[in-house]
C-alpha atoms as a PDB file:
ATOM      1  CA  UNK A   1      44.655-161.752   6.297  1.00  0.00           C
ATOM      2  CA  UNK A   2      48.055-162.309   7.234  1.00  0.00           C
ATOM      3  CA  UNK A   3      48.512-158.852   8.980  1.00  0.00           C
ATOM      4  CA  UNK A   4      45.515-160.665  11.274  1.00  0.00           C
ATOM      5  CA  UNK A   5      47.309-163.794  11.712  1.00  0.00           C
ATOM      6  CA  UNK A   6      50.286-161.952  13.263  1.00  0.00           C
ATOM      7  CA  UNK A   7      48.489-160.187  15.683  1.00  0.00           C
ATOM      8  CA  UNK A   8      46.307-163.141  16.546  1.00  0.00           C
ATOM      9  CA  UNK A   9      50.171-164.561  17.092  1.00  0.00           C
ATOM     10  CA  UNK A  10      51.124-162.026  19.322  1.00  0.00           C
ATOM     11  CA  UNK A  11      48.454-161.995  21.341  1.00  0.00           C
ATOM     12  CA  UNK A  12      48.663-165.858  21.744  1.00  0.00           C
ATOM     13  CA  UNK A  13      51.969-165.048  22.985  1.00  0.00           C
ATOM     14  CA  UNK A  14      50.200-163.188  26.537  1.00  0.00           C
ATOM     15  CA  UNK A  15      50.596-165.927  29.243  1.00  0.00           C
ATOM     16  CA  UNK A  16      47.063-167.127  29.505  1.00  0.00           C
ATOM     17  CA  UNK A  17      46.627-166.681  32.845  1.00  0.00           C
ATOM     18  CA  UNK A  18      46.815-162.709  32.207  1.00  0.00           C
ATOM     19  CA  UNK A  19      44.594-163.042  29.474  1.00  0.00           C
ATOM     20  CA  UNK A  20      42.037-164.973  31.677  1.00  0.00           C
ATOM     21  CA  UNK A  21      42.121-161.656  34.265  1.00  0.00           C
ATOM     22  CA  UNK A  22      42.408-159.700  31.281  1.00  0.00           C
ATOM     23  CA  UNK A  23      39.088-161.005  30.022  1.00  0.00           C
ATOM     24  CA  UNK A  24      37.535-160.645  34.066  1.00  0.00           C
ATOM     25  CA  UNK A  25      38.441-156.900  34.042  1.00  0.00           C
ATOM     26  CA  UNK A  26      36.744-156.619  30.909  1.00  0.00           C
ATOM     27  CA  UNK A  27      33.375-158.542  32.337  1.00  0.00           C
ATOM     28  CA  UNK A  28      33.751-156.537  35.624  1.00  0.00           C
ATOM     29  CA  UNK A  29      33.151-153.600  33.551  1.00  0.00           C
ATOM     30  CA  UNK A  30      30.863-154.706  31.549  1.00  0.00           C
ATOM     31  CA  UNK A  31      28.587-156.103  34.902  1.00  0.00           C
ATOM     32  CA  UNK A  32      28.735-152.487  36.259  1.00  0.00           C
ATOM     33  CA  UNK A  33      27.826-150.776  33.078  1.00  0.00           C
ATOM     34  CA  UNK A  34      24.594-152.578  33.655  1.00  0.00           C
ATOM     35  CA  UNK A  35      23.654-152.637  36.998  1.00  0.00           C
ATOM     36  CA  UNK A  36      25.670-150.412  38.470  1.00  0.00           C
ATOM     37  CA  UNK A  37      27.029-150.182  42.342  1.00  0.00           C
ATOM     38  CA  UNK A  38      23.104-150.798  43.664  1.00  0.00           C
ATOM     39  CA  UNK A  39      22.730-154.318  43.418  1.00  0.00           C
ATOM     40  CA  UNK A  40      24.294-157.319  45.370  1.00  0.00           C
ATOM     41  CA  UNK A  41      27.450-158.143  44.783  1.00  0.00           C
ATOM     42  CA  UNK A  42      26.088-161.589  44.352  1.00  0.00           C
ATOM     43  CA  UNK A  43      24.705-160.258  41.013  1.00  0.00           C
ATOM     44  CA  UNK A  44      28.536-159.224  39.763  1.00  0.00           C
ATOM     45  CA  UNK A  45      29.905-162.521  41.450  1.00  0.00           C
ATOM     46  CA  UNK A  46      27.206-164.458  39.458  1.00  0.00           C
ATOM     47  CA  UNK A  47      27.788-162.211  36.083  1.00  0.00           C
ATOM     48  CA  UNK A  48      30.730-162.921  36.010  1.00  0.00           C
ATOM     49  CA  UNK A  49      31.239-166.647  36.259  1.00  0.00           C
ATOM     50  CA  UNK A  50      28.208-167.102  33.271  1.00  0.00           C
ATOM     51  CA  UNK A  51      30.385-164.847  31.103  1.00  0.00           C
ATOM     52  CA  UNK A  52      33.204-167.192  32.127  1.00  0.00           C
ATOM     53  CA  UNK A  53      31.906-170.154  31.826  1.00  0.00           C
ATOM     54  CA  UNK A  54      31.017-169.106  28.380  1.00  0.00           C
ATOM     55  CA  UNK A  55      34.694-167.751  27.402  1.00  0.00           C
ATOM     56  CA  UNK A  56      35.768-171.570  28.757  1.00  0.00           C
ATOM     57  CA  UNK A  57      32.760-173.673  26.706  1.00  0.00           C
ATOM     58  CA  UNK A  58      34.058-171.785  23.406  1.00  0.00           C
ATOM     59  CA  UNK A  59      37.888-172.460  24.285  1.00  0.00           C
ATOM     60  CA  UNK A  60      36.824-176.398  24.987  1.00  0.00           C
ATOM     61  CA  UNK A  61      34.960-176.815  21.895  1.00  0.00           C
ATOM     62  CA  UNK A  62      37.295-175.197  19.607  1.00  0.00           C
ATOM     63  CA  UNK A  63      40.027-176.869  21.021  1.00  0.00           C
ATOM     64  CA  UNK A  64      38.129-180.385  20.549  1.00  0.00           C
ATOM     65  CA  UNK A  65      36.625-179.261  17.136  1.00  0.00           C
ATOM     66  CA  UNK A  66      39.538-177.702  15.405  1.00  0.00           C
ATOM     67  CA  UNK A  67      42.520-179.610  17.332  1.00  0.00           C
ATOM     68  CA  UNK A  68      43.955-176.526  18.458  1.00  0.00           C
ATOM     69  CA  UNK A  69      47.093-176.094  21.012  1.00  0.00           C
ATOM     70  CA  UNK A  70      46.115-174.446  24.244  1.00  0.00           C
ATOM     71  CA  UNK A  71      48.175-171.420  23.374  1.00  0.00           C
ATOM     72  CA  UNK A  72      46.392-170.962  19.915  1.00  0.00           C
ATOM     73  CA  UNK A  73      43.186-170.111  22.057  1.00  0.00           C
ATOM     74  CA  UNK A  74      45.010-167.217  24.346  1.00  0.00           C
ATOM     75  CA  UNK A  75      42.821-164.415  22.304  1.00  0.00           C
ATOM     76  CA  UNK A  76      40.140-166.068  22.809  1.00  0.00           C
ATOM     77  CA  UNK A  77      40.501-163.518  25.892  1.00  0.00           C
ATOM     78  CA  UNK A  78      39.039-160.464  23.472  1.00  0.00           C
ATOM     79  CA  UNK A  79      35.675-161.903  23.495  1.00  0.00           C
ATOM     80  CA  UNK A  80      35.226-160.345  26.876  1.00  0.00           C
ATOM     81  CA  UNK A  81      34.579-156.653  24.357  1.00  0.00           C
ATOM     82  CA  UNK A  82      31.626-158.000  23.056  1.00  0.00           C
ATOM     83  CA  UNK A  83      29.539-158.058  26.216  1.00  0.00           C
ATOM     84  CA  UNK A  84      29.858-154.141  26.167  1.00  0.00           C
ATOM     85  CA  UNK A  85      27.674-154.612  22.305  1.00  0.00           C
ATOM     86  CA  UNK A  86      23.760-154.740  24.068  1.00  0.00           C
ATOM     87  CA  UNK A  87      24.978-152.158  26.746  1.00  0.00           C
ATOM     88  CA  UNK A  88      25.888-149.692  24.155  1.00  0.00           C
ATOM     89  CA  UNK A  89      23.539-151.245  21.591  1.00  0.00           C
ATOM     90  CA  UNK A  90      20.610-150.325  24.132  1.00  0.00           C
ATOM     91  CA  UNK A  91      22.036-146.678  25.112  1.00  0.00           C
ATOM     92  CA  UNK A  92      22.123-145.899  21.026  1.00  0.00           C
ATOM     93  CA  UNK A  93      18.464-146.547  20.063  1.00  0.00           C
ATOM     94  CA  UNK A  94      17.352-145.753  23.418  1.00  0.00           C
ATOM     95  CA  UNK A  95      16.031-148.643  25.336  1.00  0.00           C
ATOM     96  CA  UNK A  96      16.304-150.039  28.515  1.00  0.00           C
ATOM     97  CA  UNK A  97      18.189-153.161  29.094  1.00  0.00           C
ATOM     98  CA  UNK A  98      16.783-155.909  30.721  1.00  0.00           C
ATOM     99  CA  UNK A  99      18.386-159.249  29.894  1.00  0.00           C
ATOM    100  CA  UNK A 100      17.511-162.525  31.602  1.00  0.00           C
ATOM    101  CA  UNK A 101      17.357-166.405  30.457  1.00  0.00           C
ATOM    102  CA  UNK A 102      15.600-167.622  27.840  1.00  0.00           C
ATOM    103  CA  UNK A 103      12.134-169.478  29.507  1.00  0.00           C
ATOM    104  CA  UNK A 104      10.993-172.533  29.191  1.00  0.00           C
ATOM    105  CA  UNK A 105       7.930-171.392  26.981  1.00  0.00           C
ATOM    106  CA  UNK A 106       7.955-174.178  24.470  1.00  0.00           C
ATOM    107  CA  UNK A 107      10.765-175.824  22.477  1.00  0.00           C
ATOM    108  CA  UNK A 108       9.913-174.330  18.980  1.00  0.00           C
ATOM    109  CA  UNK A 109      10.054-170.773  20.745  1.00  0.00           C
ATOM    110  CA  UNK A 110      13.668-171.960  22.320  1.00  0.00           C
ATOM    111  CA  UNK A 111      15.047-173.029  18.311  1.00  0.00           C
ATOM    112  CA  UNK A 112      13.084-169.806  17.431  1.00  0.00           C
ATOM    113  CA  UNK A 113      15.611-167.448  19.588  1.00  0.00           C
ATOM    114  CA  UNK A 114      18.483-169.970  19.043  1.00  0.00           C
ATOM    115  CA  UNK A 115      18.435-169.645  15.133  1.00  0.00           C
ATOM    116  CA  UNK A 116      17.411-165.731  15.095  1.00  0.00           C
ATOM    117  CA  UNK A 117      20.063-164.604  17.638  1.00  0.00           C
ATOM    118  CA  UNK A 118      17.393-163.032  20.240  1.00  0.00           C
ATOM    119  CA  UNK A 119      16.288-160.475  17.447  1.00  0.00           C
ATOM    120  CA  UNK A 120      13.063-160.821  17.780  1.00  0.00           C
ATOM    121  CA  UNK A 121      12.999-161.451  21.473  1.00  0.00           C
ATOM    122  CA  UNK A 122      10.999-159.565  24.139  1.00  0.00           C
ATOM    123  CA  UNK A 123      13.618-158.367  26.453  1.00  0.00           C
ATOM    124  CA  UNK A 124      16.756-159.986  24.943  1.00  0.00           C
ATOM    125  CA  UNK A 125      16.455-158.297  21.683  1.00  0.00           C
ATOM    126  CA  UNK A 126      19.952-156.048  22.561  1.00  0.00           C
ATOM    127  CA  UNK A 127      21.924-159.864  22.618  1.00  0.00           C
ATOM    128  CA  UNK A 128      21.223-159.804  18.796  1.00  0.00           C
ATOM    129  CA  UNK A 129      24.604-157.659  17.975  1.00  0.00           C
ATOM    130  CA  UNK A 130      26.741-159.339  20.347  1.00  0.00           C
ATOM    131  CA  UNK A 131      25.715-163.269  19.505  1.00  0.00           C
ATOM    132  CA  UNK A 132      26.091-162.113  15.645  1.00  0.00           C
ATOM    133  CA  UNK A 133      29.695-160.437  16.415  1.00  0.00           C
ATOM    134  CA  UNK A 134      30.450-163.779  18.410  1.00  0.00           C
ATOM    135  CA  UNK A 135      29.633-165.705  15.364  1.00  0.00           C
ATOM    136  CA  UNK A 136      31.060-164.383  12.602  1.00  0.00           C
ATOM    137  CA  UNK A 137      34.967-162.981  14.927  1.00  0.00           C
ATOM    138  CA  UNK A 138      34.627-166.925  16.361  1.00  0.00           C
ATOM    139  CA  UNK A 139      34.168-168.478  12.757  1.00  0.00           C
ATOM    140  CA  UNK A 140      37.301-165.833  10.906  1.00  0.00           C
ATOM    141  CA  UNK A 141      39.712-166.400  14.226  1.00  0.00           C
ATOM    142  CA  UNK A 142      38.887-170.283  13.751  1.00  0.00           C
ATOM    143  CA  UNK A 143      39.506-170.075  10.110  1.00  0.00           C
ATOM    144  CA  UNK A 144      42.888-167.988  10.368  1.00  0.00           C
ATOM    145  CA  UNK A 145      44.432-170.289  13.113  1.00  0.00           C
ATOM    146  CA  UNK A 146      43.040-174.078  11.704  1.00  0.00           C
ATOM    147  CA  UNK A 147      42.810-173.076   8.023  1.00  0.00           C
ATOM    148  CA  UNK A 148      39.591-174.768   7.883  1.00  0.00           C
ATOM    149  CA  UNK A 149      36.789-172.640   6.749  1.00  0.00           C
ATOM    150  CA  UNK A 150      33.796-174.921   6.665  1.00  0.00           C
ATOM    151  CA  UNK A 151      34.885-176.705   9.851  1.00  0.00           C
ATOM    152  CA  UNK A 152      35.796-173.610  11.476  1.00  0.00           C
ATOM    153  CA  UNK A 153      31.912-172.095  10.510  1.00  0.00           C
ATOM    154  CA  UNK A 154      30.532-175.456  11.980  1.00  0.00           C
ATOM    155  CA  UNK A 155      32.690-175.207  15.051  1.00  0.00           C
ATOM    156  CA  UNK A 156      31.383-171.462  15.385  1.00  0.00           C
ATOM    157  CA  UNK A 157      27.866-172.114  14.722  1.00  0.00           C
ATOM    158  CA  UNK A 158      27.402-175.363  17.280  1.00  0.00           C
ATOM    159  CA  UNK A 159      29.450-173.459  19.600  1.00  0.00           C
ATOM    160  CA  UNK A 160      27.212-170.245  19.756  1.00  0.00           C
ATOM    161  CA  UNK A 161      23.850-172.598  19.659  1.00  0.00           C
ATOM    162  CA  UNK A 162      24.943-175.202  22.214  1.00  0.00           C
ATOM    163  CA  UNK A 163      26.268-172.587  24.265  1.00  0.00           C
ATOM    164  CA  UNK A 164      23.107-170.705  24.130  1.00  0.00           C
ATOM    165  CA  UNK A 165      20.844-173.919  24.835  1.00  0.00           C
ATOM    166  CA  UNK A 166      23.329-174.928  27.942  1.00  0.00           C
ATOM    167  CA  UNK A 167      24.108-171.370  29.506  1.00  0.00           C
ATOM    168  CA  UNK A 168      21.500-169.369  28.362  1.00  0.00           C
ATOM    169  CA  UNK A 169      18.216-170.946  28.837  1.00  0.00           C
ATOM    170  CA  UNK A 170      16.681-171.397  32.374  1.00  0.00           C
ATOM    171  CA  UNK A 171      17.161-174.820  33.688  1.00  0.00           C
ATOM    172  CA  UNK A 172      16.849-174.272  37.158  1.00  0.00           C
ATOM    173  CA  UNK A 173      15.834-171.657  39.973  1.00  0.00           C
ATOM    174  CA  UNK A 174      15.188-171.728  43.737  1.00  0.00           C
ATOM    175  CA  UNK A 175      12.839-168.338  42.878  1.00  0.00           C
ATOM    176  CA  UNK A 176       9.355-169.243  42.587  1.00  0.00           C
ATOM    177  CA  UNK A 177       8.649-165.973  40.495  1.00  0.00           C
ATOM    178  CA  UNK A 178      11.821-166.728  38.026  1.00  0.00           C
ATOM    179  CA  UNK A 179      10.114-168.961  35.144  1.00  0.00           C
ATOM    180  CA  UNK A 180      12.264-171.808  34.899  1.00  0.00           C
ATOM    181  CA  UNK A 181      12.478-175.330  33.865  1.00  0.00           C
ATOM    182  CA  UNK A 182      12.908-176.989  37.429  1.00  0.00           C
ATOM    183  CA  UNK A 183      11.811-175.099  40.801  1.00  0.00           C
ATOM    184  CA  UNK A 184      14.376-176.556  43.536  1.00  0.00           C
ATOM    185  CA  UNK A 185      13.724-176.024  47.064  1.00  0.00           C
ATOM    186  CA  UNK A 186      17.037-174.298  48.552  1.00  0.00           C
ATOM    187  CA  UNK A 187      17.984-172.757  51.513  1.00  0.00           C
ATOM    188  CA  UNK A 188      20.421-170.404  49.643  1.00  0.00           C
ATOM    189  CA  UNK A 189      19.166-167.212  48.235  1.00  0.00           C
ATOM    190  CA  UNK A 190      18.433-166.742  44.370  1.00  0.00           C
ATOM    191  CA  UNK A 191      21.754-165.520  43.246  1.00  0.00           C
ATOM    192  CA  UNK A 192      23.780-167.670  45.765  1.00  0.00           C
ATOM    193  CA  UNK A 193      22.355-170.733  44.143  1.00  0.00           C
ATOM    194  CA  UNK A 194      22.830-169.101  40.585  1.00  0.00           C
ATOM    195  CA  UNK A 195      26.815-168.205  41.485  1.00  0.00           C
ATOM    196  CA  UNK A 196      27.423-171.828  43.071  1.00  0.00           C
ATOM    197  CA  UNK A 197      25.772-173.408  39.729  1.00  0.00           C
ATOM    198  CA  UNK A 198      27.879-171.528  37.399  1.00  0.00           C
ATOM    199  CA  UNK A 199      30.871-172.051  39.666  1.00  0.00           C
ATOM    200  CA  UNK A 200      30.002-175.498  39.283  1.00  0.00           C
ATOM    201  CA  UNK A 201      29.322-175.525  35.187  1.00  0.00           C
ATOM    202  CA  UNK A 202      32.881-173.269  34.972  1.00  0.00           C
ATOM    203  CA  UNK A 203      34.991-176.151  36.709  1.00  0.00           C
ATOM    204  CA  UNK A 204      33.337-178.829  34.926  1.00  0.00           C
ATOM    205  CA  UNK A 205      34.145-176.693  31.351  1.00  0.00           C
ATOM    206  CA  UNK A 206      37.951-176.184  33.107  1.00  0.00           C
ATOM    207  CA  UNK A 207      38.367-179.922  33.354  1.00  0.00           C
ATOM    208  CA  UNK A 208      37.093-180.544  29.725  1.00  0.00           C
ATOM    209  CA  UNK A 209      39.069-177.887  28.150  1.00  0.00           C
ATOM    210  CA  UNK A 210      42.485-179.077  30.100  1.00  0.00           C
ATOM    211  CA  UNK A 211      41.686-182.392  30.320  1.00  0.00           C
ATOM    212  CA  UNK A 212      45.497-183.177  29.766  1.00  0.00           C
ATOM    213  CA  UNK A 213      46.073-181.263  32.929  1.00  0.00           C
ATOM    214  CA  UNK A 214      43.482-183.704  34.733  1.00  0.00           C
ATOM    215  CA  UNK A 215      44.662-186.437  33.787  1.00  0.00           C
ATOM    216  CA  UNK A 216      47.986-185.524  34.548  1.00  0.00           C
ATOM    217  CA  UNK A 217      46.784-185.191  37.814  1.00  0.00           C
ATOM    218  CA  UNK A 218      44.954-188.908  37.891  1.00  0.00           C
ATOM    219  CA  UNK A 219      47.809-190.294  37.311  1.00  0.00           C
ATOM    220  CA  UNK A 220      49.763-189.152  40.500  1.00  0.00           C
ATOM    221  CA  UNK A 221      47.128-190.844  42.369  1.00  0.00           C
ATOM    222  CA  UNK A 222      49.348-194.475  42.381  1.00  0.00           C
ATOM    223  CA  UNK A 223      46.330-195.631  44.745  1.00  0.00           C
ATOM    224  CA  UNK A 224      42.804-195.395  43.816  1.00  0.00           C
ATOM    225  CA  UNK A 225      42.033-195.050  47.852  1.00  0.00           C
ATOM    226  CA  UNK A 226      43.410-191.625  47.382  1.00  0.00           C
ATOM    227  CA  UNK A 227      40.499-190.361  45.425  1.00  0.00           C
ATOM    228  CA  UNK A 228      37.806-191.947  48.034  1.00  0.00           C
ATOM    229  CA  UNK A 229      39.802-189.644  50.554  1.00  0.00           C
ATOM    230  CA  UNK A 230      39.580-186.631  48.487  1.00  0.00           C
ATOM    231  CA  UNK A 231      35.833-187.030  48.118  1.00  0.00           C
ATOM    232  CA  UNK A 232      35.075-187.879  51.548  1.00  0.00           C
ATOM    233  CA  UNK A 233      37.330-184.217  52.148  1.00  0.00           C
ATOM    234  CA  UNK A 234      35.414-182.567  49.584  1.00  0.00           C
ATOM    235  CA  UNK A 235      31.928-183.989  51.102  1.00  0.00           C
ATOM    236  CA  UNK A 236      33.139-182.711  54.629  1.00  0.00           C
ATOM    237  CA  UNK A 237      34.014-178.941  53.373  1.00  0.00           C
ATOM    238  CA  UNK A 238      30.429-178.873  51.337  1.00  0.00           C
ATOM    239  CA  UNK A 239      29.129-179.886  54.975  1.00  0.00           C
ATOM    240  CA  UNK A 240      31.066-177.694  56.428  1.00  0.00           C
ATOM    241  CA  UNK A 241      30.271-174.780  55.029  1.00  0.00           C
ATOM    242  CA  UNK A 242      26.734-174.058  55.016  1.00  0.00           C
ATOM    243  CA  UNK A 243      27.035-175.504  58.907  1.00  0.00           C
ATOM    244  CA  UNK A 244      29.711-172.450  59.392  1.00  0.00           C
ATOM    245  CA  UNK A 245      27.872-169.942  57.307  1.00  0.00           C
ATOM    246  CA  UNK A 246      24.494-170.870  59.888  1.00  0.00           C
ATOM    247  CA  UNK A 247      22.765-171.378  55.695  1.00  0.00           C
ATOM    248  CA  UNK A 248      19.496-174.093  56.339  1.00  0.00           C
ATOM    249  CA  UNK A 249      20.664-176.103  53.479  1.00  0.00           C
ATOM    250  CA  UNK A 250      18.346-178.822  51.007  1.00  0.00           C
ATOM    251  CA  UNK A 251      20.289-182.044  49.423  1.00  0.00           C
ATOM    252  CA  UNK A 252      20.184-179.391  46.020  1.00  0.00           C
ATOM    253  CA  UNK A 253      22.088-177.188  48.234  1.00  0.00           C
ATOM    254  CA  UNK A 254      24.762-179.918  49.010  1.00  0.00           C
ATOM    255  CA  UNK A 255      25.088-180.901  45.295  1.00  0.00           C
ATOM    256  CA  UNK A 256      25.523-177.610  43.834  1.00  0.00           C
ATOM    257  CA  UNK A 257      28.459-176.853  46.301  1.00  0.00           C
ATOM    258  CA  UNK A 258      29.872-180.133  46.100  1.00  0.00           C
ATOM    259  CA  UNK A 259      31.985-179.311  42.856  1.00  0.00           C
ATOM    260  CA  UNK A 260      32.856-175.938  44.625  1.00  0.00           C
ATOM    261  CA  UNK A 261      34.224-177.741  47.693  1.00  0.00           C
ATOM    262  CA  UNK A 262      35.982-180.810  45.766  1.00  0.00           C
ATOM    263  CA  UNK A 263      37.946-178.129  43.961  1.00  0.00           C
ATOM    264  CA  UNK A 264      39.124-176.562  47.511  1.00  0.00           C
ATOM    265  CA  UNK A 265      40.684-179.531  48.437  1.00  0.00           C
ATOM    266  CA  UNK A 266      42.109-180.802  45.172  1.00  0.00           C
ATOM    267  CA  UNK A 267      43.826-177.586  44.691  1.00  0.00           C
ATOM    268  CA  UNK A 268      47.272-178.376  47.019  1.00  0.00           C
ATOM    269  CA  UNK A 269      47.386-181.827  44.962  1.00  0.00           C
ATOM    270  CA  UNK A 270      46.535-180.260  41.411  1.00  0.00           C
ATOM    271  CA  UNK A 271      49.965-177.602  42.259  1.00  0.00           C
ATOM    272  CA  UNK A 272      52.119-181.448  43.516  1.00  0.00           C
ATOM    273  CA  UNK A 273      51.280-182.579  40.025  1.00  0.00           C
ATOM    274  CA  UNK A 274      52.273-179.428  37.752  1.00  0.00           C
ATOM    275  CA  UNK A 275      48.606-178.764  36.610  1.00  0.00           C
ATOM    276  CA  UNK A 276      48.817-175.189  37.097  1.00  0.00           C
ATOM    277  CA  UNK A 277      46.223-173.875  34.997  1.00  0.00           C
ATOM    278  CA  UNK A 278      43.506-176.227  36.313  1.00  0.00           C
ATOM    279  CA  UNK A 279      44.648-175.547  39.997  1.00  0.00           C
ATOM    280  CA  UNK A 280      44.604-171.653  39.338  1.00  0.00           C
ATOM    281  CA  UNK A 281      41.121-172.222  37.404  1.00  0.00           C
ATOM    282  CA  UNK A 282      39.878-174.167  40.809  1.00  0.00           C
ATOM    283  CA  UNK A 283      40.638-171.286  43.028  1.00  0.00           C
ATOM    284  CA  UNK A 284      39.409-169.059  41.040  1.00  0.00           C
ATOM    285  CA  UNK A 285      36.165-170.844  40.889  1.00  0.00           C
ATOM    286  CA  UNK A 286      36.828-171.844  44.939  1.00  0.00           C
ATOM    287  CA  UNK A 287      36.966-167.643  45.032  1.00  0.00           C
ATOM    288  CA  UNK A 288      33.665-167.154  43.942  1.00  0.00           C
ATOM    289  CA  UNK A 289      32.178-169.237  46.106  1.00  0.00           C
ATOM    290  CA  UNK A 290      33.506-167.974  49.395  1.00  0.00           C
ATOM    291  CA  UNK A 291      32.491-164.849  48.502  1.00  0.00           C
ATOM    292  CA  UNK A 292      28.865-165.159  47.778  1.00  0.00           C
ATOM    293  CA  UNK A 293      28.895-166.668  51.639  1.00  0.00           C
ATOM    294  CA  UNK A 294      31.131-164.337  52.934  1.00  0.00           C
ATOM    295  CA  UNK A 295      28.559-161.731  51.098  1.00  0.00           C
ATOM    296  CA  UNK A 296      24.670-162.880  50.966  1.00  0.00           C
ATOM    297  CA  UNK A 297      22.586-160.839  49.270  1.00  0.00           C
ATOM    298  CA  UNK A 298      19.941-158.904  51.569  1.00  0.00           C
ATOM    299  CA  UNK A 299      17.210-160.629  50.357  1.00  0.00           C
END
């Protein structure tokens, strides 16, 4: 175990932000494996903020659960291999892959899938692998950094469900043909909504899991009229850009940009107050967004 331990170490050592692209590369690959050069790039842009949002939920939550330092989380980064386990699990016994959210069938069927990893599921059978890998390397690397076993399978096991309930099942869709939970009208198109949502869950996740680095940034605010402005800013650029981008928008539209936008303009007074990894988080997110306008999908 302790041979582990020291490369677990070493890898902690990687500046995070490296392992963060590190772990993008990874998903970038793993998003073509699937669908390959023929499909929107609003499919990869939206890919690849779920799998992201995902990498930052588990970083949050073991960070909360376990007290963990920032910098004991930095291989957390490796997870982004186990996507590649339903593409490869598929191409061995010869299936196609077709992954999509869990429906909104009925709530015993949703603890059904929750409890047996997908295994049994129609088309998300190949997940099974890859959610039982993410469980049992999340529970060892928990229990080698914290030295606590039974908190560390707890942490792993919540994590994996919770992030399965919250990122994984369909809550909402502008698609009348996508089963879903809630159908919202939108003026966007299917996978511009679903990139500008999970843009939207990944900053919230950023602010929980470097909460420090937020509040750090509160408190250079000395007066509280400063925040009004920034909102009123970020309520202007949400405005702004589905005027500029010619997009027919609904007040769903506005709200699921609205996080997008606030993050634009809180990025040059995130970088004043030294919270580096939340402003380069924001921009990433901020990234995203632009392209999915820049780039709408044909249909």
């Amino acid at each position: 175990m302790n041979h582990i331990r020291r490369a677990i170490d070493k890898i902690n050592a990687i500046p995070q932000i490296y392992a963060f692209l590190f772990f993008e590369i990874l998903i970038a690959v793993r998003v073509y494996a699937e669908f390959g050069r023929e499909n929107p790039l609003t499919i990869a842009v939206f890919q690849l903020f779920w799998f992201t949002s995902v990498l930052i939920y588990f970083f949050a939550f073991f960070k909360w659960m376990l007290k963990l330092k920032d910098e004991d989380l930095t291989f957390f980064a490796l997870g982004g291999f186990l996507p590649m386990i339903p593409v490869l699990f598929a191409f061995v016994v010869d299936r196609e892959l077709t992954l999509n959210f869990v429906e909104p069938t009925s709530f015993l069927a949703v603890l059904k899938n929750i409890f047996t990893l997908e295994a049994a599921h129609s088309y998300n059978w190949a997940l099974f692998p890859e959610l039982l890998a993410l469980l049992l390397l999340s529970f060892e690397a928990g229990w080698l950094i914290s030295e606590k076993p039974l908190k560390s399978a707890l942490a792993a096991f919540l994590a994996t469900a919770s992030s399965f309930l919250l990122l994984g099942f369909s809550w909402i869709t502008v698609d009348p043909e996508h089963p879903s939970l809630l159908l919202l009208r939108s003026g966007l198109k299917n996978h511009q909504n679903y990139t500008l949502y999970y843009v939207s869950v990944f900053i919230i996740f950023s602010c929980i899991a470097f909460k420090d680095q937020l509040f750090d940034f509160i408190k250079c605010f000395k007066r509280k009229q400063l925040f009004a402005v920034l909102f009123l800013l970020g309520v202007l650029v949400d405005f702004a850009a589905f005027l500029c981008f010619g997009i027919d928008f609904t007040a769903y539209d506005l709200v699921v940009n609205f996080l997008p936008a606030l993050a634009l303009v809180s990025m040059i007074p995130l970088i004043k107050s030294k919270s580096y990894k939340l402003a380069f988080l924001f921009g990433w997110g901020v990234l995203g967004s632009l392209t999915i306008l820049f780039f709408p999908p044909p249909h």
